[in-house]
Protein backbone atom coordinates (compact mmCIF):
# COMPACT_ATOMS: atom_id res chain seq x y z
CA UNK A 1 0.00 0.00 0.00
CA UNK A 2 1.08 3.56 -0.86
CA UNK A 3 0.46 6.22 1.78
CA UNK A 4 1.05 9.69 1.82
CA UNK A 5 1.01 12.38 4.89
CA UNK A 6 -0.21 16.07 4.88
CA UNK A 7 1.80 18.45 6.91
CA UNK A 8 0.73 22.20 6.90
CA UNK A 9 -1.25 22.21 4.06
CA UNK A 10 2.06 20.17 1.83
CA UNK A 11 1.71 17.01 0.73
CA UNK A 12 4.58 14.66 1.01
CA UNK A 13 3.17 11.43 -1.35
CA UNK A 14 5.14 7.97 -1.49
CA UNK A 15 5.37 6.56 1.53
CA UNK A 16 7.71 9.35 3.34
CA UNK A 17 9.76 7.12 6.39
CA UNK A 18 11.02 10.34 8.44
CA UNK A 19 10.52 14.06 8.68
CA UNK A 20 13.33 16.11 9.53
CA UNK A 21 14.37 19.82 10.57
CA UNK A 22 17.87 20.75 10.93
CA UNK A 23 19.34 17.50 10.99
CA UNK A 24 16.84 15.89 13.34
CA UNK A 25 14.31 13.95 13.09
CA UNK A 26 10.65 15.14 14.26
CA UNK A 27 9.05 12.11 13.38
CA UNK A 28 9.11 8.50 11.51
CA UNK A 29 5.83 7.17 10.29
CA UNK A 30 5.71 3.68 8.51
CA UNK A 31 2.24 1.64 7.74
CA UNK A 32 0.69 -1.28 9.10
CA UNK A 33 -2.83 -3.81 8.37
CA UNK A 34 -4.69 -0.81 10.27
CA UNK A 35 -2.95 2.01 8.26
CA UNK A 36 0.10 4.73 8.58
CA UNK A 37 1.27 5.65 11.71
CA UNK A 38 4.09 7.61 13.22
CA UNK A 39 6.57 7.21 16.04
CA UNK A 40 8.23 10.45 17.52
CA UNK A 41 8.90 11.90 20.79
CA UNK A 42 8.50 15.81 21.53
CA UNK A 43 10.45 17.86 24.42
CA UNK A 44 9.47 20.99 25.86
CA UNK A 45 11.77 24.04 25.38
CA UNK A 46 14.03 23.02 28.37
CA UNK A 47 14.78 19.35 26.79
CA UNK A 48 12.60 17.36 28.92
CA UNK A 49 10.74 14.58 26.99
CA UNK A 50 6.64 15.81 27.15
CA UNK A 51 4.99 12.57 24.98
CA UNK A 52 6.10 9.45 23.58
CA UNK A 53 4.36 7.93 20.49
CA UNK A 54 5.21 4.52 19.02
CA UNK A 55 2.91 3.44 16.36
CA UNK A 56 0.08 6.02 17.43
CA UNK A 57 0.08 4.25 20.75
CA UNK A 58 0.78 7.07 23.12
CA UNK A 59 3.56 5.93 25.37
CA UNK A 60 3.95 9.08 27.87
CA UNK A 61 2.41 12.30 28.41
CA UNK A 62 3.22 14.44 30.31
CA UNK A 63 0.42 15.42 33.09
CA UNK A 64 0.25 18.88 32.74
CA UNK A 65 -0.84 18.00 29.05
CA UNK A 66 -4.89 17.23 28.43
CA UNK A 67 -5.37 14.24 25.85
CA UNK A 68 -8.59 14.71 23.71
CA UNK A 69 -8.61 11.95 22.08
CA UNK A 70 -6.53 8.57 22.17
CA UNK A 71 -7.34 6.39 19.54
CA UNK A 72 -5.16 4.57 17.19
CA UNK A 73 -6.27 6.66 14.20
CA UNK A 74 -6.84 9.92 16.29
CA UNK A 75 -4.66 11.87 18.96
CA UNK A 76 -4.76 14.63 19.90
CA UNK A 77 -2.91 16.64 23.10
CA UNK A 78 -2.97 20.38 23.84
CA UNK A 79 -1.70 22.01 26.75
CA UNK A 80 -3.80 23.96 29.73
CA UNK A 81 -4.31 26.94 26.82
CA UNK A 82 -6.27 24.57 24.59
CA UNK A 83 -3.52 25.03 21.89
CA UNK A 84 -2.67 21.52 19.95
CA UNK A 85 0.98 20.15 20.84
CA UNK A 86 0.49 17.19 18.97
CA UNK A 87 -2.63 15.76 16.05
CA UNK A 88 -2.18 12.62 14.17
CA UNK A 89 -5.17 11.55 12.45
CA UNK A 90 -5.62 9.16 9.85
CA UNK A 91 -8.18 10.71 7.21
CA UNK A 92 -8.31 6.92 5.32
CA UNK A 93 -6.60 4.11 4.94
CA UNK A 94 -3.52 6.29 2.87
CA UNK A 95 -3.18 9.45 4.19
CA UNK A 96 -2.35 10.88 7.84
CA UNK A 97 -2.64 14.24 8.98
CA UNK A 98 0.42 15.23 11.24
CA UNK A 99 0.44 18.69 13.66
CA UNK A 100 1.73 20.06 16.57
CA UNK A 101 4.42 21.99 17.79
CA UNK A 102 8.34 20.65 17.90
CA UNK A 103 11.61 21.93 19.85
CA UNK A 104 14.66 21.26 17.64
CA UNK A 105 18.23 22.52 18.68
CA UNK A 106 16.15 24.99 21.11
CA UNK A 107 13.92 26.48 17.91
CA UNK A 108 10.36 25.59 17.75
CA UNK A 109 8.98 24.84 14.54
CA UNK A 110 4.64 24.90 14.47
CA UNK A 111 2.92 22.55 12.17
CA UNK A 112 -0.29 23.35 11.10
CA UNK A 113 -3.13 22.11 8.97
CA UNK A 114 -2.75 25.50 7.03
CA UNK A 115 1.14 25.93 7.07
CA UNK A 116 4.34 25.23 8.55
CA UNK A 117 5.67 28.06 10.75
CA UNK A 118 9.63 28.86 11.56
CA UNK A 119 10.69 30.46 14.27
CA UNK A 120 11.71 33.50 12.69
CA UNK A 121 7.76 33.98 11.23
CA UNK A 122 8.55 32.68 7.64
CA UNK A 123 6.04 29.90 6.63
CA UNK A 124 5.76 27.48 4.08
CA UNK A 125 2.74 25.56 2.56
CA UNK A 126 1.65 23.80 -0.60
CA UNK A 127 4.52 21.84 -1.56
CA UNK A 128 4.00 18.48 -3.39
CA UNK A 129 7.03 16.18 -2.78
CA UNK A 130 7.56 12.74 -3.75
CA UNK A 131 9.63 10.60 -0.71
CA UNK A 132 9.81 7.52 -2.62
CA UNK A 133 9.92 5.96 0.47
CA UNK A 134 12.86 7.97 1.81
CA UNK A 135 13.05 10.75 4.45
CA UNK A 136 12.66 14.38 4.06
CA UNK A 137 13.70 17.46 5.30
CA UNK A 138 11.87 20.84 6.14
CA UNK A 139 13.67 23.68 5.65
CA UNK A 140 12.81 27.47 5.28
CA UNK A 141 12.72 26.80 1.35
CA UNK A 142 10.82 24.36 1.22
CA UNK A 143 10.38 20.60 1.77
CA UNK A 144 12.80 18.36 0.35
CA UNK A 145 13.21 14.79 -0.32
CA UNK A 146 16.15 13.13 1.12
CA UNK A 147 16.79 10.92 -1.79
């Protein structure tokens, strides 16, 4: 099966294996009988590990973190402001919608359904990129495939 994922309003077809941001890796997704998933863990600003994912399983949360919803095709965690810190949902059988917010080197880069969001304001959105089951890279230019 083929599977593609939707991040900020770019589509990244051909079954993309990890998404990275300045030489680190947000998230991995891969696909199973039930469907893609992804595996990633997300730290707060300070380094400490907030929520653990493994195969949309959620892992660990951190308790000052509200879970909405905890299925297997739908999570969703904000924090005490109601703003989303991680969404993974699984629109069919081939395509997963990934949000949510992610430290890297102590820069947070905001993934939307609308766009993707840099620290410095700039923000990117509808890309098409083939992964040809490779990784690929966000970057202020653009999404790029690793390959």
């Amino acid at each position: 099966m083929t599977y593609k994922l939707l991040i900020g309003n770019n589509f990244i077809l051909g079954n993309p294996k990890k998404v990275n941001f300045k030489d680190s890796q947000i998230f991995s997704m891969n696909e199973d009988k039930q469907g893609p998933y992804i595996n990633t863990e997300l730290f707060d600003i300070n380094g400490t590990k907030i929520i653990e994912i493994i195969k949309n399983n959620v892992i660990f949360c951190n308790r000052e973190l509200n879970q909405k919803f905890m299925k297997r095709d739908h999570i969703l965690i904000v924090d005490k402001n109601g703003e989303i810190i991680l969404e993974s949902r699984v629109v069919d059988k081939d395509t997963i919608i990934v949000s949510g917010r992610f430290v890297i080197e102590e820069e947070l880069l905001t993934i939307t359904q609308n766009y993707i969001s840099f620290a410095n304001g700039k923000r990117i959105m509808h890309s098409k990129v083939k992964a040809n089951n490779d990784s690929i890279s966000i970057t202020e230019n653009g999404i790029k495939s690793n390959i």
